[in-house]
Protein backbone atom coordinates (compact mmCIF):
# COMPACT_ATOMS: atom_id res chain seq x y z
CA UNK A 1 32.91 13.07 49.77
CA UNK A 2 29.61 12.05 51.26
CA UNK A 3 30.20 8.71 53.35
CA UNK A 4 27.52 5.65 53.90
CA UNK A 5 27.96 6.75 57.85
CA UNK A 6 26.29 10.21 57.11
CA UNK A 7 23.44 8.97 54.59
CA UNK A 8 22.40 6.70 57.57
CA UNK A 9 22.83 9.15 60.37
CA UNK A 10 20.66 11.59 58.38
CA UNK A 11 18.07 9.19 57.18
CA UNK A 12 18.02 7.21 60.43
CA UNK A 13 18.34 3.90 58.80
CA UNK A 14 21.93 1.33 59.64
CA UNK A 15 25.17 1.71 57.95
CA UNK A 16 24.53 -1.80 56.67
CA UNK A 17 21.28 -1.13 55.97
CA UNK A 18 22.56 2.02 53.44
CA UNK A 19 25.40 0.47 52.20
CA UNK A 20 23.69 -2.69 50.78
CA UNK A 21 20.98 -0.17 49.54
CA UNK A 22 23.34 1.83 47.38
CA UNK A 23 25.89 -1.12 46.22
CA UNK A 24 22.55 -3.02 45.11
CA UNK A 25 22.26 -6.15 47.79
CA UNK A 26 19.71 -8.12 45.00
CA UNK A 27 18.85 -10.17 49.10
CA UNK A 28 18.51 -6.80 50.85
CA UNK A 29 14.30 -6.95 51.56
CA UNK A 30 13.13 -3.06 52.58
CA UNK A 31 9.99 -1.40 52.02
CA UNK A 32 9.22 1.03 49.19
CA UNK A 33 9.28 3.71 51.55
CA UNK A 34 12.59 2.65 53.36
CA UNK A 35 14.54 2.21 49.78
CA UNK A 36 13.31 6.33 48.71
CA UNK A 37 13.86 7.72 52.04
CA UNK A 38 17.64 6.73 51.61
CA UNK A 39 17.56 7.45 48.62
CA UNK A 40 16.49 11.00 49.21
CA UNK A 41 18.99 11.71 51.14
CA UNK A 42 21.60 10.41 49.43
CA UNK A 43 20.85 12.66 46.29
CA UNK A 44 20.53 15.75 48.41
CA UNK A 45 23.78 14.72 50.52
CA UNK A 46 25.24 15.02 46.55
CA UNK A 47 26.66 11.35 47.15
CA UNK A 48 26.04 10.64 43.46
CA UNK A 49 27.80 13.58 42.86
CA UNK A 50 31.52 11.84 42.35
CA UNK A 51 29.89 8.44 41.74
CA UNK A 52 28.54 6.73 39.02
CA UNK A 53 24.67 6.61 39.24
CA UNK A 54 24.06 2.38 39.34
CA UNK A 55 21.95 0.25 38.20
CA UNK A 56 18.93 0.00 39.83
CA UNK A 57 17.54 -3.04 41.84
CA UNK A 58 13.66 -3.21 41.81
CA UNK A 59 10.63 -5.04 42.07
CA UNK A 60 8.28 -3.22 39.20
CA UNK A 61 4.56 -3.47 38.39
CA UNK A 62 3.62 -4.42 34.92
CA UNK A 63 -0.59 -2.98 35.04
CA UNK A 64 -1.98 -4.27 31.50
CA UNK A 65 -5.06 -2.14 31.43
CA UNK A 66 -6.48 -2.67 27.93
CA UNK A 67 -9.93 -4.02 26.93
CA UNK A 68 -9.32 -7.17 25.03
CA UNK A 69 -12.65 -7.02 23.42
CA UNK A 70 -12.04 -3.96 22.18
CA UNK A 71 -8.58 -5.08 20.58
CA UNK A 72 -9.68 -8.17 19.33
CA UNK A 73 -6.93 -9.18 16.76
CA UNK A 74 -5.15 -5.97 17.40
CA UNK A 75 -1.26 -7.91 17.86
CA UNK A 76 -0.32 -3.95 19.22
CA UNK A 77 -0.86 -4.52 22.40
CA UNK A 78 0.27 -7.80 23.42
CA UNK A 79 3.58 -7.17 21.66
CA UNK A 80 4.25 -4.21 23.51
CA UNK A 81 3.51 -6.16 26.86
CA UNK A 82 6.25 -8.79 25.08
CA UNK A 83 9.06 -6.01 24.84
CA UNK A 84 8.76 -4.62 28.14
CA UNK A 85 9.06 -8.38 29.48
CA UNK A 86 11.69 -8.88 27.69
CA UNK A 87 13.67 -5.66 28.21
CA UNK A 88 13.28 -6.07 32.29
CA UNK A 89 13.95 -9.60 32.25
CA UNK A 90 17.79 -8.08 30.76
CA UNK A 91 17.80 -5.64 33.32
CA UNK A 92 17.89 -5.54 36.98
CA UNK A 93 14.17 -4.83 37.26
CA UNK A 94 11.89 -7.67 38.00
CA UNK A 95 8.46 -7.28 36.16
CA UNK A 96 5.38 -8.89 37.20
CA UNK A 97 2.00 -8.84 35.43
CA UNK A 98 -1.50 -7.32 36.75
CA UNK A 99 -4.70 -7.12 34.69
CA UNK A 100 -6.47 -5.95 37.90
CA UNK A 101 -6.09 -2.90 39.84
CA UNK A 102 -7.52 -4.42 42.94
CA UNK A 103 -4.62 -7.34 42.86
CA UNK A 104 -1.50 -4.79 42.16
CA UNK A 105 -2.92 -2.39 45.12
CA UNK A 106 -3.04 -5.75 47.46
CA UNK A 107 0.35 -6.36 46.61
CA UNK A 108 1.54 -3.10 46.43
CA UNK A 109 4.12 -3.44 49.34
CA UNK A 110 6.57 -5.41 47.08
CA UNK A 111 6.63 -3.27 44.40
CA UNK A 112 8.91 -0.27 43.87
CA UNK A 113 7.38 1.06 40.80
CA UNK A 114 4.76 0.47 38.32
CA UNK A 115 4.44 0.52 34.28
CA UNK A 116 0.54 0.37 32.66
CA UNK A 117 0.08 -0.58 29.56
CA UNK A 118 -3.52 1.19 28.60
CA UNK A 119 -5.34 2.70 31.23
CA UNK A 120 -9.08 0.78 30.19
CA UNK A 121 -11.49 0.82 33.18
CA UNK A 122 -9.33 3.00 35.55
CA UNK A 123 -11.28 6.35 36.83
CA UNK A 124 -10.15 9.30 38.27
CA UNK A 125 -10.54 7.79 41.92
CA UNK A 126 -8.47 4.96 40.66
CA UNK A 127 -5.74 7.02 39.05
CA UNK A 128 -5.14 8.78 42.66
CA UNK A 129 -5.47 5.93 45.01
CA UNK A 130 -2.61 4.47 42.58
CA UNK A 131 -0.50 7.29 43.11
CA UNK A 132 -1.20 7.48 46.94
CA UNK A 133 0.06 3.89 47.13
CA UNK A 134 3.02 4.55 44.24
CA UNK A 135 5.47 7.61 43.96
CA UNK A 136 7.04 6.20 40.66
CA UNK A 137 5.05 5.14 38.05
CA UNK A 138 4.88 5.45 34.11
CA UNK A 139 1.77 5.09 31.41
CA UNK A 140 2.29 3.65 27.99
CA UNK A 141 0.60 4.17 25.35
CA UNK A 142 -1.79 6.97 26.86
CA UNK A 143 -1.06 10.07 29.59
CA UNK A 144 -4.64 9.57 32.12
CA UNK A 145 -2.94 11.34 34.24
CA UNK A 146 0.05 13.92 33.85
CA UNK A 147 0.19 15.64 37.28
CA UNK A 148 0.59 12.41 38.66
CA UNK A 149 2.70 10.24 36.60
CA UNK A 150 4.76 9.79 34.01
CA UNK A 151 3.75 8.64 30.37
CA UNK A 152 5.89 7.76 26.94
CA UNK A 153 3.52 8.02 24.35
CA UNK A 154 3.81 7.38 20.10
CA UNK A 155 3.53 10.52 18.21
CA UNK A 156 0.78 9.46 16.50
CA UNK A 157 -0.38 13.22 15.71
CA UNK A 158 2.51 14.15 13.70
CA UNK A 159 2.50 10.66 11.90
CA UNK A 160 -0.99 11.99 10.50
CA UNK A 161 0.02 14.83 9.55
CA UNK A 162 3.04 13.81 7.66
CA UNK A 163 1.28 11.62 5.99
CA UNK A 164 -1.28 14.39 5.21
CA UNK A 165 1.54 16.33 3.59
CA UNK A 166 3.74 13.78 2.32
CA UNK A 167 0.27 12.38 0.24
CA UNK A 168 -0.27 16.15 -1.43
CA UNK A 169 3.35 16.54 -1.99
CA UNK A 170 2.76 13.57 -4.44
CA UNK A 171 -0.45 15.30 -5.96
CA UNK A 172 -3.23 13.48 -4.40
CA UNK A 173 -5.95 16.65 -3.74
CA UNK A 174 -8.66 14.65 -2.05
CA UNK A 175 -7.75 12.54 1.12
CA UNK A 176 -10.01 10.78 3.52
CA UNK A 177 -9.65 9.09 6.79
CA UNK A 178 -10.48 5.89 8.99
CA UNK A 179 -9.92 5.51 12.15
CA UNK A 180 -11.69 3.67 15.31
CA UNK A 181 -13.11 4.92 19.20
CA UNK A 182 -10.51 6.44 21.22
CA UNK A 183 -8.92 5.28 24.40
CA UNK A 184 -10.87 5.51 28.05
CA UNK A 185 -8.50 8.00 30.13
CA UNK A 186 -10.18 8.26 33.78
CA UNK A 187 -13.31 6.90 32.48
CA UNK A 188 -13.80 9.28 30.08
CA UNK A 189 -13.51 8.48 26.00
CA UNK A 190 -10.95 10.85 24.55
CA UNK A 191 -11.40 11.38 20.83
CA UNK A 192 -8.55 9.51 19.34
CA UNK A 193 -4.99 12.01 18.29
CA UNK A 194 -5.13 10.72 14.70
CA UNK A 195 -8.59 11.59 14.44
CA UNK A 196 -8.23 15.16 15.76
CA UNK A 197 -5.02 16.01 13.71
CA UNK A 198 -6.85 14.87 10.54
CA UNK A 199 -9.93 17.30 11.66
CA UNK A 200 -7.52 20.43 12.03
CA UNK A 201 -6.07 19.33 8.91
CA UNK A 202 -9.54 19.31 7.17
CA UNK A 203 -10.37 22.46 8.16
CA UNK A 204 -8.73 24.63 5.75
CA UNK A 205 -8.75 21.52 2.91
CA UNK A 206 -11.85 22.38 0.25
CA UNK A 207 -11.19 19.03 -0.81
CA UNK A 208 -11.52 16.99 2.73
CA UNK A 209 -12.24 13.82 1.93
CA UNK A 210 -14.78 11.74 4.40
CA UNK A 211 -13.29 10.67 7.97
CA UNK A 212 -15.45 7.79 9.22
CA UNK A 213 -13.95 6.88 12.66
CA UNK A 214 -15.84 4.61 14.95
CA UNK A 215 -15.52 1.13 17.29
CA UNK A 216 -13.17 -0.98 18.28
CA UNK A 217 -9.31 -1.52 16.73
CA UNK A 218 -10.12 -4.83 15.30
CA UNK A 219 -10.67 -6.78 11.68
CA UNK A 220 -13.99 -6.83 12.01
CA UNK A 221 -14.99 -3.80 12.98
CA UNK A 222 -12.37 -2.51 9.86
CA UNK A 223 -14.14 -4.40 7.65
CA UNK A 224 -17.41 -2.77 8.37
CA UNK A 225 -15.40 0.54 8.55
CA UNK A 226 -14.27 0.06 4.76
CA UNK A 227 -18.27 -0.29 3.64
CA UNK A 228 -18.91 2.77 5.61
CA UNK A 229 -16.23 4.97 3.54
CA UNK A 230 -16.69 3.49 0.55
CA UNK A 231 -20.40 4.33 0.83
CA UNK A 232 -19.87 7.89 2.27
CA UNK A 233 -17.90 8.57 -0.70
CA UNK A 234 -21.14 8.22 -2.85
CA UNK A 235 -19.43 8.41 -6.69
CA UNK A 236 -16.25 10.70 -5.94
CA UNK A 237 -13.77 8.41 -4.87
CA UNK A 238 -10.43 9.71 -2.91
CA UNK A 239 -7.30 10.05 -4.39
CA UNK A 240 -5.74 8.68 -0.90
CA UNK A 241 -6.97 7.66 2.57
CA UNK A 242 -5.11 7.59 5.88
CA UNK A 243 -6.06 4.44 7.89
CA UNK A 244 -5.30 4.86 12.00
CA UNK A 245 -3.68 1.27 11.77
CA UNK A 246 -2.29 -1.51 10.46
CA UNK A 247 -5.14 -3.76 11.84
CA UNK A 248 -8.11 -1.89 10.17
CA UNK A 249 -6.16 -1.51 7.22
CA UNK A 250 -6.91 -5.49 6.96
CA UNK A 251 -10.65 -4.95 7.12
CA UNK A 252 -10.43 -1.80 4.68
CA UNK A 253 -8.70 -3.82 2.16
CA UNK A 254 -11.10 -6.82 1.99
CA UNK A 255 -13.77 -3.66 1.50
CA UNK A 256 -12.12 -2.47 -1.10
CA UNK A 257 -11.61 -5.32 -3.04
CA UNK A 258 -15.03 -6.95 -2.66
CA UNK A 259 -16.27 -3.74 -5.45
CA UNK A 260 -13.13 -3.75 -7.37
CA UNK A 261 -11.34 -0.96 -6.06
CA UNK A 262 -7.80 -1.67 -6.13
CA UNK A 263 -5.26 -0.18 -3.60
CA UNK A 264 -2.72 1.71 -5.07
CA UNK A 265 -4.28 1.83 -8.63
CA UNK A 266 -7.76 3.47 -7.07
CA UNK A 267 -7.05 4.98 -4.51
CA UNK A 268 -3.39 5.28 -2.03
CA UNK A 269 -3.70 3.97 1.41
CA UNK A 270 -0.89 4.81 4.31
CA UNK A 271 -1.35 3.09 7.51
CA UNK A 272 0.07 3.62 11.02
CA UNK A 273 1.79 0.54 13.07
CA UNK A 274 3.95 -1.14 10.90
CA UNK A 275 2.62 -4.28 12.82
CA UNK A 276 3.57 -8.09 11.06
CA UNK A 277 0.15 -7.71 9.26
CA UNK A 278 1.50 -5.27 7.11
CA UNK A 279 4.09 -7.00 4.59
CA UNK A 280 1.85 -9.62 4.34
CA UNK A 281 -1.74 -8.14 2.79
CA UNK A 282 -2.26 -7.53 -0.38
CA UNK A 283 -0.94 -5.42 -1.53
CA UNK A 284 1.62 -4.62 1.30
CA UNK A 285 1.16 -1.76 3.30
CA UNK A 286 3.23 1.23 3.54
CA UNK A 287 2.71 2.63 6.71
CA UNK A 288 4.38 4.73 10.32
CA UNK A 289 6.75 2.12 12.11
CA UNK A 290 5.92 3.13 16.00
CA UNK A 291 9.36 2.03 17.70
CA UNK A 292 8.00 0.11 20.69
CA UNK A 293 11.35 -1.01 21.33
CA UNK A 294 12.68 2.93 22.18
CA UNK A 295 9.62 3.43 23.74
CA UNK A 296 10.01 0.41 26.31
CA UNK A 297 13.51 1.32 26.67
CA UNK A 298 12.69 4.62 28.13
CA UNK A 299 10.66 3.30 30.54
CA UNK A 300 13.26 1.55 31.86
CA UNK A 301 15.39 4.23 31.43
CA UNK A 302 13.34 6.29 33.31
CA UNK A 303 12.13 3.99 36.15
CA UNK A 304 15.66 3.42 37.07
CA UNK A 305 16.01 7.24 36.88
CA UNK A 306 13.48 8.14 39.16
CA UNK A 307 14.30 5.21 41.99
CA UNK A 308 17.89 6.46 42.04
CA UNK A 309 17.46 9.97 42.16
CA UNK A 310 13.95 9.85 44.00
CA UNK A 311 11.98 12.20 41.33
CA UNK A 312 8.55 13.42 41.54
CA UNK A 313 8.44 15.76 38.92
CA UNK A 314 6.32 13.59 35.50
CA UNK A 315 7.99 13.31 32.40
CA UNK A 316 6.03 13.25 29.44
CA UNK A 317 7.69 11.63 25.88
CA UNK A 318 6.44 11.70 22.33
CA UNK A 319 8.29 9.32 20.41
CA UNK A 320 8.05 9.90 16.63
CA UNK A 321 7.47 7.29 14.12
CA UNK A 322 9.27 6.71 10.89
CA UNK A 323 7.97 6.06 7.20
CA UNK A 324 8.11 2.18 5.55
CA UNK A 325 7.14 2.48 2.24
CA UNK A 326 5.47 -0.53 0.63
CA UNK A 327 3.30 -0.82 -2.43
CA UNK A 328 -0.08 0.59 -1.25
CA UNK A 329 1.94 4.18 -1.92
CA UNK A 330 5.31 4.99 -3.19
CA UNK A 331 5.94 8.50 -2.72
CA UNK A 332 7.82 10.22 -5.90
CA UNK A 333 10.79 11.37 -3.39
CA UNK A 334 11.58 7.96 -2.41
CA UNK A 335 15.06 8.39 -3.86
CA UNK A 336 14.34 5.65 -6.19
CA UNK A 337 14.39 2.97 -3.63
CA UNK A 338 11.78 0.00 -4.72
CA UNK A 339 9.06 -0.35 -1.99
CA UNK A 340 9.30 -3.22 0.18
């Protein structure tokens, strides 16, 4: 069995210093580059080998890149922020918040690890000078950079396109699509995955219904986005549209209902998010339910991971979302369940 004694002969760091390392001293202060150096050796010494792996003591990073303009009224965000707070504060991580590159990079020395939320504003320059100062780091919401880090992402795709199925299982021929701006990855605007799923879907659909997808995630913006469809659609409404969240689903509603188009009697609507907003419009809104809880959990999971066994290799998760049927479509296979 691999002892403390050899760990610290081999990574030329004290007995005491090891020992209170690996038995998780919470008052043992080291450097980020002390705590994976023994580390290191201790996983290729196979010390975990007849031990338990434990839980990890660390001082993480919480980078909340995302443009609050841009988000306006979009709860998303902020109560994905709120889970991973609360799931470290249960742990033996210790989160702290950074809405400035700049700041986390000063203080980079007490950190182990990092977690972004977004990636808004950061460039390509930015993405590698964080990696130069952290090994371990993870990317909600969005992958900017997959050689470098890792990233859990919603599977927002396939939540499209089961939707996209699910809505001509049920006979509706003609579906349509709204959906806002992308995010920034490395200062570049990708074209959002719910948009480009719908496109591929379109392509071999005769009757593709309009996709109007443009500005920010927020109620205004939806609103405007509603007016937009409902004009692009000209006298040929669709039988169904797909809306990219619950938050312009708000704005498309209050579109809708302004000219007397009713939601489901007019037209379906399914909606991605399964945010508050969504039991409470009118009428309520069945839509994808993105587990943020599973997703913040894996970060965790995964943080603790890589600090114990000192990984470099980038993970890369697609968590998949799960149906909530409401009234703004029942689907006929609902096993006779009443919507919520």
């Amino acid at each position: 069995m691999v002892t403390i004694k050899e760990i610290a002969h081999r990574s030329g760091f004290s007995q005491a210093t090891v020992s209170r390392l690996l038995n998780n001293d919470s008052t043992l202060s080291v450097t980020t580059q002390t705590r994976n150096t023994i580390l290191a050796v201790a996983t290729d010494l196979g010390y975990w080998k007849d031990r338990p792996h434990p839980r990890v003591t660390a001082n993480i990073a919480l980078l909340y890149q995302v443009n609050p303009t841009e988000h306006l009224d979009d709860v998303y965000f902020t109560s994905l922020r709120d889970e991973l707070e609360q799931q470290f504060s249960a742990s033996d991580m210790k989160l702290k918040v950074f809405t400035n590159l700049s700041d986390l990079l000063d203080h980079s020395s007490s950190f182990q690890a990092f977690v972004s939320v977004g990636s808004e504003g950061l460039s390509e320059d930015d993405l590698y000078k964080l990696h130069s100062y952290f090994e371990h780091g993870i990317f909600l919401e969005v992958n900017p950079a997959p050689h470098l880090f890792d990233s859990i992402q919603p599977n927002l795709a396939l939540a499209v396109d089961d939707a996209y199925h699910l809505l001509k299982m049920n006979g509706q021929e003609r579906i349509g699509f709204i959906g806002g701006w992308g995010e920034s990855v490395a200062g570049h605007t990708v074209t959002d995955p719910r948009e480009v799923i719908f496109h591929h879907l379109m392509n071999n659909d005769p009757l593709a219904g309009p996709i109007i997808a443009s500005g920010p995630f927020n109620i205004p913006n939806s609103y405007q986005l509603g007016k937009k469809f409902l004009a692009s659609c000209q006298s040929s409404l669709p039988d169904a549209v797909i809306v990219a969240s619950d938050t312009l689903s708000v704005g498309v509603l209050q579109a809708f209902n302004e000219v007397n188009i009713l939601v489901p009697r007019d037209i379906k609507l399914i909606s991605i998010n399964d945010s508050a907003v969504a039991r409470y419009v009118s009428p309520p809104l069945t839509t994808y339910r993105i587990d943020q809880a599973e997703m913040c959990h894996l970060a965790l999971t995964i943080l603790q991971d890589s600090l114990t066994r000192n990984q470099h290799v980038p993970l890369h998760i697609a968590v998949n979302t799960q149906l909530v049927v409401r009234k703004s479509f029942v689907p006929k296979n609902s096993g006779g369940k009443r919507p919520l």
